[in-house]
C-alpha atoms as a PDB file:
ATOM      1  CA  UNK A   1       0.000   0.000   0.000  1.00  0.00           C
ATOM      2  CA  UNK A   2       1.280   3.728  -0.923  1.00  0.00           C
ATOM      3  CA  UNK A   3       2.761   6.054   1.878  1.00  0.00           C
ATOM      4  CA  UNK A   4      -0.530   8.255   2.345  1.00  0.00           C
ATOM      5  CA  UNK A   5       2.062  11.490   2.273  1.00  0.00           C
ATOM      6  CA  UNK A   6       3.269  10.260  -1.234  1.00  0.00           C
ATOM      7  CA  UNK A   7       3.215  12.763  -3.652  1.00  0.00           C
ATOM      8  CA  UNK A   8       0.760  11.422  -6.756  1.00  0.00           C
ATOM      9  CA  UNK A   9       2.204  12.817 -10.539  1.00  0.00           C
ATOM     10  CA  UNK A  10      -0.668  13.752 -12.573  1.00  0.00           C
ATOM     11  CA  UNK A  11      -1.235  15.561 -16.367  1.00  0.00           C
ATOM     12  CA  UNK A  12      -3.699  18.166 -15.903  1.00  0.00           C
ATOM     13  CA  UNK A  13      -5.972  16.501 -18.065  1.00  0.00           C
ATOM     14  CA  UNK A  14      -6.364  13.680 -15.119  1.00  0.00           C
ATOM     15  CA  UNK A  15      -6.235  15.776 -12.357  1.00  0.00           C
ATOM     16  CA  UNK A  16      -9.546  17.797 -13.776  1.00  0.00           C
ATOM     17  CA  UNK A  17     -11.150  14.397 -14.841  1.00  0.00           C
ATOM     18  CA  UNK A  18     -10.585  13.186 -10.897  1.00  0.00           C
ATOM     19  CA  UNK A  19     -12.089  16.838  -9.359  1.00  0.00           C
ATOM     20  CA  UNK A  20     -15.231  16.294 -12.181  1.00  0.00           C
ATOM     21  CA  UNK A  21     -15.110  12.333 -10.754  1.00  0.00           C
ATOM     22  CA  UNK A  22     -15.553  13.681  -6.882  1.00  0.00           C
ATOM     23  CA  UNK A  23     -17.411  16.593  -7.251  1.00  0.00           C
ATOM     24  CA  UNK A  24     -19.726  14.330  -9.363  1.00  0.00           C
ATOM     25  CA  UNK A  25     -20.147  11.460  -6.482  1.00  0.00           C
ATOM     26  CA  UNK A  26     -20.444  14.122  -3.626  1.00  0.00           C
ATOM     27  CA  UNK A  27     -23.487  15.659  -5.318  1.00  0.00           C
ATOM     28  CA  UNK A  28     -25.588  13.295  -7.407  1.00  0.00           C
ATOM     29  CA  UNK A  29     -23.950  10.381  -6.132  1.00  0.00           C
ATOM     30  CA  UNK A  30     -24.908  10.968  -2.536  1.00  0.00           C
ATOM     31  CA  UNK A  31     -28.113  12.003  -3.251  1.00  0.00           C
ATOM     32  CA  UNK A  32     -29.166   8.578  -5.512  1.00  0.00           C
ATOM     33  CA  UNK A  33     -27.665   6.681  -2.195  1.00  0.00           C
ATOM     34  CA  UNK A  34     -29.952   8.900  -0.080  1.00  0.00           C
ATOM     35  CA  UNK A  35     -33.154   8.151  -2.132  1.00  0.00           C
ATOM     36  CA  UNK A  36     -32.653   4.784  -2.284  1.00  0.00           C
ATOM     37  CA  UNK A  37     -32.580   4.613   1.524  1.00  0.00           C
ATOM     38  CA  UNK A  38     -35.254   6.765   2.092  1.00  0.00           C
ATOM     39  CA  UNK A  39     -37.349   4.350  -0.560  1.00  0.00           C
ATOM     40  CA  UNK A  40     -36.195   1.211   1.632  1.00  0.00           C
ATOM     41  CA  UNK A  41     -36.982   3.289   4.403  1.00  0.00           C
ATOM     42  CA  UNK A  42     -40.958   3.496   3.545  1.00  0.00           C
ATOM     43  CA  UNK A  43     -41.034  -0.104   3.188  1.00  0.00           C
ATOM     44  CA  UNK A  44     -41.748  -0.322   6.754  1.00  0.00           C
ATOM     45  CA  UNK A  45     -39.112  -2.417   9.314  1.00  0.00           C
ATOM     46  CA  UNK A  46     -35.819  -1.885   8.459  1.00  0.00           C
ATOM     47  CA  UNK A  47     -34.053  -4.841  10.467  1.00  0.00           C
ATOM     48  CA  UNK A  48     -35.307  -6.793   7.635  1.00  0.00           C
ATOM     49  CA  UNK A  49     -35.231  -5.007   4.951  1.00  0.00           C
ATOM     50  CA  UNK A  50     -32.741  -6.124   1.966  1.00  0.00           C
ATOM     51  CA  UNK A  51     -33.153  -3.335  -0.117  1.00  0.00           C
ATOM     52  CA  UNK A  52     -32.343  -0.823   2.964  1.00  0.00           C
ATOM     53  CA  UNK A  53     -29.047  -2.745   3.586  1.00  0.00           C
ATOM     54  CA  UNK A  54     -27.620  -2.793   0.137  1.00  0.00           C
ATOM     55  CA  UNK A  55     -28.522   0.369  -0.168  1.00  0.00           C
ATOM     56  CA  UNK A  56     -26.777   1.043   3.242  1.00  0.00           C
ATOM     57  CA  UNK A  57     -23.934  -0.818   1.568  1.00  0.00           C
ATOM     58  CA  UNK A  58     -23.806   0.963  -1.892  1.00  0.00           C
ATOM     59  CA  UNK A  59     -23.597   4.419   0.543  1.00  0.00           C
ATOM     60  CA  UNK A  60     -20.748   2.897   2.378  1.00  0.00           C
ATOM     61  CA  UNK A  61     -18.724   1.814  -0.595  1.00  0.00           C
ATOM     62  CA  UNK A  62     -19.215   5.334  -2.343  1.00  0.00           C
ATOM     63  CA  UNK A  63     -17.780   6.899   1.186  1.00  0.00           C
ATOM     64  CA  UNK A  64     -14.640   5.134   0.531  1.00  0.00           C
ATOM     65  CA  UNK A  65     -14.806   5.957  -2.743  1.00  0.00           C
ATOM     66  CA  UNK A  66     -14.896   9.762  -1.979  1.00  0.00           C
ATOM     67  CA  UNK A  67     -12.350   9.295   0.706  1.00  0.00           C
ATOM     68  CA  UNK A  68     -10.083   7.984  -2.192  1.00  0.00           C
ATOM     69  CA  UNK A  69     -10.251  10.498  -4.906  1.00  0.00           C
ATOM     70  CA  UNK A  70      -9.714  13.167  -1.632  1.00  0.00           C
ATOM     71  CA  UNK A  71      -6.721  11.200  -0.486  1.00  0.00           C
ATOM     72  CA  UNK A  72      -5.211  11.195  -4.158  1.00  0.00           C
ATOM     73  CA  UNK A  73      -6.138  15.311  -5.255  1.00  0.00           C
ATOM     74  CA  UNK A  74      -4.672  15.882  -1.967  1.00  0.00           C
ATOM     75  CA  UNK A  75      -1.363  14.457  -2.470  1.00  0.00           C
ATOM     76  CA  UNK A  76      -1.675  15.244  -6.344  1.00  0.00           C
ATOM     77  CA  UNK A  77       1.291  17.519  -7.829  1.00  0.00           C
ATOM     78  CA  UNK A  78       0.077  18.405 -11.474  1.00  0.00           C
ATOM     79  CA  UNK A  79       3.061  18.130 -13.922  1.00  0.00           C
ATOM     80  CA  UNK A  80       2.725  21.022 -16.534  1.00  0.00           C
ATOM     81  CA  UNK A  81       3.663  18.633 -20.038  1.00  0.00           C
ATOM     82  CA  UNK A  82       4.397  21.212 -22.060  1.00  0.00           C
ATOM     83  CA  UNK A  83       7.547  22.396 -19.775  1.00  0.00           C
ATOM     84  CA  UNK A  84       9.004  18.629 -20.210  1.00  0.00           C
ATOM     85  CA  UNK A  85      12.550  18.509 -22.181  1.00  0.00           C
ATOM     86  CA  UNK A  86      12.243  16.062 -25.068  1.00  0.00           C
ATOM     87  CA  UNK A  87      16.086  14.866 -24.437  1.00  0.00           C
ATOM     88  CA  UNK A  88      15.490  11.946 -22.698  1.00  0.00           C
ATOM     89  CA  UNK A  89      12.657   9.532 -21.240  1.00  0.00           C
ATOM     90  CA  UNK A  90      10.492  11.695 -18.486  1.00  0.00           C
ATOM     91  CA  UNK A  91       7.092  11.002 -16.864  1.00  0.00           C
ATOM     92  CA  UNK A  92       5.138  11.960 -19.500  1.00  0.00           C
ATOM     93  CA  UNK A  93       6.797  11.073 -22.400  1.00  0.00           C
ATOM     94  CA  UNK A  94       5.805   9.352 -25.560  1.00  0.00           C
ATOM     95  CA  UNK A  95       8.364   6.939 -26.705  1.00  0.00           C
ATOM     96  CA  UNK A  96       8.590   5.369 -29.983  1.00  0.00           C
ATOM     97  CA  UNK A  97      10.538   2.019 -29.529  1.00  0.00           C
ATOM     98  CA  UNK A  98      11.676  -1.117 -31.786  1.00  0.00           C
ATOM     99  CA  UNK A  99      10.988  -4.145 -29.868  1.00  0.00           C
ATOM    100  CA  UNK A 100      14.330  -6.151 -31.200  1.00  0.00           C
ATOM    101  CA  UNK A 101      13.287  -9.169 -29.921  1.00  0.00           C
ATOM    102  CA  UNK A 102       9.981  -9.285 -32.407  1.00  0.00           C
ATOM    103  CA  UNK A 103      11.186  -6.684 -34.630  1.00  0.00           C
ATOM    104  CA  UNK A 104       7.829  -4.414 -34.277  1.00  0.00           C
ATOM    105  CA  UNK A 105       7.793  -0.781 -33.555  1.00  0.00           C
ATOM    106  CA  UNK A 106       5.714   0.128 -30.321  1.00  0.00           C
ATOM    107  CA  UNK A 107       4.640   3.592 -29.096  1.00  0.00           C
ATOM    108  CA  UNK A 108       4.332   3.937 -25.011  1.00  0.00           C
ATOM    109  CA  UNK A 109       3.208   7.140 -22.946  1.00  0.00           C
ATOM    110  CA  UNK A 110       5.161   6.861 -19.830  1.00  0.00           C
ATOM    111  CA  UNK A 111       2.461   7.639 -16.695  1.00  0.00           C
ATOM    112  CA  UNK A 112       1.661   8.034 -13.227  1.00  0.00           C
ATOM    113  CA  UNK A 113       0.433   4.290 -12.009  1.00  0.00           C
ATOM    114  CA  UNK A 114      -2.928   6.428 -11.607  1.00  0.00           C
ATOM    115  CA  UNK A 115      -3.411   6.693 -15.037  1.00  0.00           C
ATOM    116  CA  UNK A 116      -1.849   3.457 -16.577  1.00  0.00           C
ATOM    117  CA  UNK A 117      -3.599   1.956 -19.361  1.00  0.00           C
ATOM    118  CA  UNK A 118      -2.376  -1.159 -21.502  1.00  0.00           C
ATOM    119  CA  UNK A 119      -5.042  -0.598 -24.041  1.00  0.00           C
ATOM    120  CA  UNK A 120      -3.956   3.100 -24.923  1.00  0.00           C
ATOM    121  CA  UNK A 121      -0.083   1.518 -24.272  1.00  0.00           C
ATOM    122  CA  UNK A 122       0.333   3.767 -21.259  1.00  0.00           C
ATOM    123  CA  UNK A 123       2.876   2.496 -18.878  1.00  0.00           C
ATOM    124  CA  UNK A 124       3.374   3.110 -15.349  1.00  0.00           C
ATOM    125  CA  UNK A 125       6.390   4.850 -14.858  1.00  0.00           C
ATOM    126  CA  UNK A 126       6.707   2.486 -11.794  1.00  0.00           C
ATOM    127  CA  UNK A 127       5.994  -0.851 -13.996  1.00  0.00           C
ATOM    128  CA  UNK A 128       8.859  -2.624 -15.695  1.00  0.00           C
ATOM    129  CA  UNK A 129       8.537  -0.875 -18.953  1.00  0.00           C
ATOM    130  CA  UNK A 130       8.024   2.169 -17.441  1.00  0.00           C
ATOM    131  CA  UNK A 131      11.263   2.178 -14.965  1.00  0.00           C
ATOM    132  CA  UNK A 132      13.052   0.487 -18.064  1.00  0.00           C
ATOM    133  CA  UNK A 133      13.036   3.404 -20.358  1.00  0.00           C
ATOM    134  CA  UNK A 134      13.329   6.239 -17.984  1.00  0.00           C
ATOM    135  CA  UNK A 135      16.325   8.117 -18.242  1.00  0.00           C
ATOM    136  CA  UNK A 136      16.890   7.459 -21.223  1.00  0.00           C
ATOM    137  CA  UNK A 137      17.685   8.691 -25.008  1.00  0.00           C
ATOM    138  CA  UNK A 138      16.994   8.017 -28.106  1.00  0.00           C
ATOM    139  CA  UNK A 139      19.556   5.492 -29.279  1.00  0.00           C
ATOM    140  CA  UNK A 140      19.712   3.561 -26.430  1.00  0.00           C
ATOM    141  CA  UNK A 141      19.342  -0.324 -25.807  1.00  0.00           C
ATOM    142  CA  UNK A 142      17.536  -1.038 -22.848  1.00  0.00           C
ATOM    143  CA  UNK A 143      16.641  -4.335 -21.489  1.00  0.00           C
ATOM    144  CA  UNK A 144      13.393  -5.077 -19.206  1.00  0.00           C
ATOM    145  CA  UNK A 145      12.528  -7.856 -17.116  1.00  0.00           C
ATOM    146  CA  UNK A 146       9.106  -9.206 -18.016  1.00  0.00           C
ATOM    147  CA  UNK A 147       6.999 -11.940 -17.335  1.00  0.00           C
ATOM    148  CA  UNK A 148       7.625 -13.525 -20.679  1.00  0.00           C
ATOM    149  CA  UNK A 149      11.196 -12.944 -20.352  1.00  0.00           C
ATOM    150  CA  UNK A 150      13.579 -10.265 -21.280  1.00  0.00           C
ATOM    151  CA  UNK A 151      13.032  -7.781 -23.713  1.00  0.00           C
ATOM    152  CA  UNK A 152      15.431  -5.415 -25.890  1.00  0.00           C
ATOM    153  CA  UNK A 153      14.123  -2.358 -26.626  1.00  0.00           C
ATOM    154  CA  UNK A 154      15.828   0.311 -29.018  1.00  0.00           C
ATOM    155  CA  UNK A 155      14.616   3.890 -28.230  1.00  0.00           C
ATOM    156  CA  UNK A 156      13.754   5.718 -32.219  1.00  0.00           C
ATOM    157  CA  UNK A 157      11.767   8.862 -30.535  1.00  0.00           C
ATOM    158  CA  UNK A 158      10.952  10.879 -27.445  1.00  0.00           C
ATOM    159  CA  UNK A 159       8.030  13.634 -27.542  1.00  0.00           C
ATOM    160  CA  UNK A 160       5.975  15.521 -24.898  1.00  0.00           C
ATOM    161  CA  UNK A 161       2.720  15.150 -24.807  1.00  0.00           C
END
């Protein structure tokens, strides 16, 4: 589990879509979870009432949820992508490599593990891939322990998002 005082690296773009994500549950979330009790509520007894307790229970998990997205904008530093230098691998980077082992040419975004995504190929900068190719320039051989293996990378291009 993550050190709650650890800062979290976000693009802007995430950071908004996180405040739009809370601000969202806080107000219409909240008050679907406080209908749906109220409705279980007029049912009559509640000590036996199934509806009332998994609505009790859809309120409690979207508590933690809240509690969450606070815990993470709180500790959030927003990383202006624009301001990135293009001379080696950064957070935030998009990195054109050859995969020499298979010969194909992959494209990675290199990310906070908040915003990871293997089906838009962007890495963690804290996965394997991710810690693989930071640092580094275009040119360079790297080699990253994966499941499958070990896996040569060649570095063709670094741009900013």
């Amino acid at each position: 589990m993550a050190d709650k005082r650890e800062v979290i690296y976000l693009s802007r773009e995430k950071y908004e879509e996180l405040r739009r994500e809370l601000a969202e549950l806080k107000t219409k979330g909240r008050a679907e979870i406080a209908m749906k009790i109220a409705e279980a509520r007029a049912h009559g007894d509640i000590s036996e009432n199934s509806e009332y307790e998994t609505a009790k229970q859809e309120q409690e998990i979207l508590e933690l949820k809240i509690q969450k997205l606070e815990e993470t904008l709180a500790r959030a530093k927003v990383i202006d992508t624009k301001n990135l230098p293009a001379d080696k691998v950064y957070l935030y980077s998009k990195v054109k490599v050859l995969n020499l082992n298979t010969n194909q040419i992959i494209e990675y975004t290199i990310v906070s593990s908040q915003e990871a995504n293997s089906a838009e190929k962007k890495v963690s900068v804290q996965s394997p891939i991710g810690k693989g190719l930071l640092g580094k320039r275009v040119g360079d051989v790297v080699e990253v322990k994966v499941p499958a293996g070990i896996v040569k990378y060649k570095i063709l291009e670094i741009n900013r998002l």
